[in-house]
Protein backbone atom coordinates (compact mmCIF):
# COMPACT_ATOMS: atom_id res chain seq x y z
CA UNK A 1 17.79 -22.16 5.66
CA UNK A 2 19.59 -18.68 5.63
CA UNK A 3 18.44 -16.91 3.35
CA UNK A 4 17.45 -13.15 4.32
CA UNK A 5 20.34 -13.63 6.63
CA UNK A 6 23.27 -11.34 5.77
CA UNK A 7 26.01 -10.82 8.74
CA UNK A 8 27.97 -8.27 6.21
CA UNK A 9 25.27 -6.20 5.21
CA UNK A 10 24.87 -2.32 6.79
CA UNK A 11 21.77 -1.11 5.00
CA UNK A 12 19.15 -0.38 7.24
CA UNK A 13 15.52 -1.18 6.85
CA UNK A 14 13.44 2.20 5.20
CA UNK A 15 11.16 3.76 7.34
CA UNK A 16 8.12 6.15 6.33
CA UNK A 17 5.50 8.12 8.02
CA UNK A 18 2.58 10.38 7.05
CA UNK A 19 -0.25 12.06 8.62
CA UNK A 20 -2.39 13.87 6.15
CA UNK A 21 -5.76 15.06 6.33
CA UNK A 22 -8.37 15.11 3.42
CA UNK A 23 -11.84 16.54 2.39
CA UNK A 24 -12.95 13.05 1.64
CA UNK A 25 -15.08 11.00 3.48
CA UNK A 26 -13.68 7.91 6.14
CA UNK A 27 -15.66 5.25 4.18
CA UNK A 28 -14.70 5.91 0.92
CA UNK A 29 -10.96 6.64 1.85
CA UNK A 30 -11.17 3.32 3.07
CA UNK A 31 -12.65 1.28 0.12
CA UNK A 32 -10.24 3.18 -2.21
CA UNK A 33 -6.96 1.87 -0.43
CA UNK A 34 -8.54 -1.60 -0.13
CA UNK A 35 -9.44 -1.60 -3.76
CA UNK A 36 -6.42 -3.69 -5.01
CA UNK A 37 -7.30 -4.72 -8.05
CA UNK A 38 -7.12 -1.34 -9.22
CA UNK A 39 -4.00 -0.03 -8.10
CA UNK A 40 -2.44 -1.03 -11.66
CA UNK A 41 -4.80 2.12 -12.60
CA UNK A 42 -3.51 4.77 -10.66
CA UNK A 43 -0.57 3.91 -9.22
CA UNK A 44 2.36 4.58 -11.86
CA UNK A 45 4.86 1.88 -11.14
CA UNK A 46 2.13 -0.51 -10.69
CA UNK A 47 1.42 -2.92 -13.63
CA UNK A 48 -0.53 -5.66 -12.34
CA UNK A 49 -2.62 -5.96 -9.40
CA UNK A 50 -5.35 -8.58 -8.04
CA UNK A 51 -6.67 -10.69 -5.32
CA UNK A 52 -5.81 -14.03 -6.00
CA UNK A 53 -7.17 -16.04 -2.85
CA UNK A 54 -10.93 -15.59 -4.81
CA UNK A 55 -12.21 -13.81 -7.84
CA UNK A 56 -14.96 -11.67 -5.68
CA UNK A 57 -14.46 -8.37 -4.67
CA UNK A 58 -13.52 -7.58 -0.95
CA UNK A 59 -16.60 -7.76 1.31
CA UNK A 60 -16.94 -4.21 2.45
CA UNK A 61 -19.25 -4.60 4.96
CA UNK A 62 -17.21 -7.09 7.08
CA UNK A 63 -16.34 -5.84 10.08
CA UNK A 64 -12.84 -7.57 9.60
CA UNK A 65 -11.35 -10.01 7.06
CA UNK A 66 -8.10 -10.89 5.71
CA UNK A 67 -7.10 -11.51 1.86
CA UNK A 68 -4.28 -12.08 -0.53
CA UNK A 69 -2.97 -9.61 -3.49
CA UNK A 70 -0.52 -10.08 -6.09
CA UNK A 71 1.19 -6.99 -6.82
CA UNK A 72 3.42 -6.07 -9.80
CA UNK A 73 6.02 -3.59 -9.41
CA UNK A 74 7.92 -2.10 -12.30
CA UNK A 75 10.08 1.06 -10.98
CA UNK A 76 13.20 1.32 -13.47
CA UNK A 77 15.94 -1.22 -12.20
CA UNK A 78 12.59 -3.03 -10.53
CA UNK A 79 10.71 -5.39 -11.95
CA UNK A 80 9.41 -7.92 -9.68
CA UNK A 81 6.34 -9.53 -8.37
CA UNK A 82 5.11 -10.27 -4.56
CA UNK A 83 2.56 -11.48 -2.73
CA UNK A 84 0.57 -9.33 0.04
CA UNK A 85 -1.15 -10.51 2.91
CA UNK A 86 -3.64 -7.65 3.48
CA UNK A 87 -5.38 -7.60 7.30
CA UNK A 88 -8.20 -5.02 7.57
CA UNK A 89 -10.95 -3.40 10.06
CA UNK A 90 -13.89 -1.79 8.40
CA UNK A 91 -12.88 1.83 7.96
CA UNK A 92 -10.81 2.03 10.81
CA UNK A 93 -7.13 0.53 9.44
CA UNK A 94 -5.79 -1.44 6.01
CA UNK A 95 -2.36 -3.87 6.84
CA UNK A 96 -0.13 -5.17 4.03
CA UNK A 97 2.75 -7.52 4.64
CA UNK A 98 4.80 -8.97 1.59
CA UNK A 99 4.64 -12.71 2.07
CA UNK A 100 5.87 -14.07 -0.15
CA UNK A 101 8.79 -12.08 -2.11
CA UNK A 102 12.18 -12.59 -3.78
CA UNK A 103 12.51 -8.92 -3.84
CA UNK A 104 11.59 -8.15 -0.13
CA UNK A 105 13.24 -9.00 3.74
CA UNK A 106 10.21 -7.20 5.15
CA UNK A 107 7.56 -5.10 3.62
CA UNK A 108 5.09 -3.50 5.76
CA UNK A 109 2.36 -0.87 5.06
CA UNK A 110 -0.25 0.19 7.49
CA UNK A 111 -2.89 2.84 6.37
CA UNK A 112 -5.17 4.13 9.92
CA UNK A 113 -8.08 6.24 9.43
CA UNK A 114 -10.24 8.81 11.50
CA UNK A 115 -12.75 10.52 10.95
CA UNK A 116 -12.63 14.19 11.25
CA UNK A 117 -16.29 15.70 10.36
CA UNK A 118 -16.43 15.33 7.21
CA UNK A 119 -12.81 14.45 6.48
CA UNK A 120 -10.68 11.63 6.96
CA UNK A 121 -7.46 11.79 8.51
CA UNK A 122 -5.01 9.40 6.91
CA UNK A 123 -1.88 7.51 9.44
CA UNK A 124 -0.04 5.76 6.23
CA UNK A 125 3.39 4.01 7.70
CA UNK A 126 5.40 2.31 5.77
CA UNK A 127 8.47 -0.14 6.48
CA UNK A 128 11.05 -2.20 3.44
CA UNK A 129 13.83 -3.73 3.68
CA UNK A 130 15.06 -5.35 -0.06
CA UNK A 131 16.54 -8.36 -0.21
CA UNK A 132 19.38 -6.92 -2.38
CA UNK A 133 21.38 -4.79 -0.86
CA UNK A 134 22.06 -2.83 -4.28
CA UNK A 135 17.64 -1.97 -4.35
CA UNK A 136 18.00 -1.03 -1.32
CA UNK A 137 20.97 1.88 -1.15
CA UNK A 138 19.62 2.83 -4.28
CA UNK A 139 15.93 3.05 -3.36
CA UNK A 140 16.98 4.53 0.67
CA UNK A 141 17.74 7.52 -1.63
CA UNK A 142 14.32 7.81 -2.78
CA UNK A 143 12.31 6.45 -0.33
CA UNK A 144 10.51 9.53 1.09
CA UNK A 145 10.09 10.11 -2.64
CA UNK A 146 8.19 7.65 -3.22
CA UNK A 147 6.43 6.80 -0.30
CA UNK A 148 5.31 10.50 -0.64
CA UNK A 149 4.23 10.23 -4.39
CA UNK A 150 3.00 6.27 -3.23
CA UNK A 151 0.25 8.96 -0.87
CA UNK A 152 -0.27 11.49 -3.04
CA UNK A 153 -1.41 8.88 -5.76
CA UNK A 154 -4.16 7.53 -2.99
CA UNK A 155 -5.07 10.76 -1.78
CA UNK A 156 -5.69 12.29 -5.94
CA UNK A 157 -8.11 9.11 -6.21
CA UNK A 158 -9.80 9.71 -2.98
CA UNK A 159 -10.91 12.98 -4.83
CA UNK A 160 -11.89 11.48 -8.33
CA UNK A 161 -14.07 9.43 -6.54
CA UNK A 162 -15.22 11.54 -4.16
CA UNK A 163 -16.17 13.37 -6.87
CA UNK A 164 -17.84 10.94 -8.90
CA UNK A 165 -19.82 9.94 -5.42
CA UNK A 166 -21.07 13.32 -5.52
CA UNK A 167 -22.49 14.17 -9.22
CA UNK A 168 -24.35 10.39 -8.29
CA UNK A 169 -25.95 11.35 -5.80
């Protein structure tokens, strides 16, 4: 009936924000980040990674939709496993909310995108608060760190497949 509630507890929920803009198309900036199941490939503390409301792919040309993703996290002292509600808009925005976690209060990421010619210019926010106190004095310590290198992951597979989009076509 409590739990999440901690009246002693003076570690602050980790907040996170990036604008950064990139040579890579809106739409396929988009269909990276919403590409769950293969976050476990590029994204190094990542193991597992899948939707597990249905065993299709995301619809990519619905205008909106709403799915679920379990996500495996395994970042030295973390090794856990949570469920993401992810709310999106075609091309425009990407939500994630951890619903249902052991090792999160709140987990929030919102990813915004707008096209700038023929770039995309990525909002990524991102909000945690652990349920541990312990993950989460160690992790406010790193969180720009990783939240950065979280980005910077997207961003470098953005490019591979921009690239591969290109020598396709």
């Amino acid at each position: 009936m409590l739990r999440g509630l901690n009246l002693l507890s003076t570690v602050k929920p980790v907040h996170h924000k990036k604008s950064q803009l990139i040579t890579v198309p809106r739409e396929l900036v988009y269909r990276t980040v919403l590409d769950v199941p293969s976050y476990c490939r590029f994204l190094p503390w990542c193991n597992q990674s899948a939707w597990i409301d249905s065993n299709e792919p995301c619809d990519l040309q619905a205008i909106r939709g709403q799915r679920l993703a379990r996500l495996s996290v395994d970042f030295k002292i973390f090794k856990e496993s949570y469920v993401s509600k992810v709310t999106f808009e075609a091309h425009n925005y990407i939500k994630a909310v951890a619903a249902d976690s052991d090792l999160f209060d709140n987990l929030d990421t919102v990813w915004e995108f707008k096209e700038q010619g023929d770039s995309t210019l990525i909002d990524f926010y991102i909000t945690f608060n652990f349920r541990r106190d312990l993950y989460q004095t160690i992790s406010s310590s790193l969180s720009h760190m990783l939240a950065k290198k979280m980005l910077d992951h997207f961003i470098k597979e953005c490019h591979l497949r921009h690239k591969s989009d290109t020598f396709l076509h």
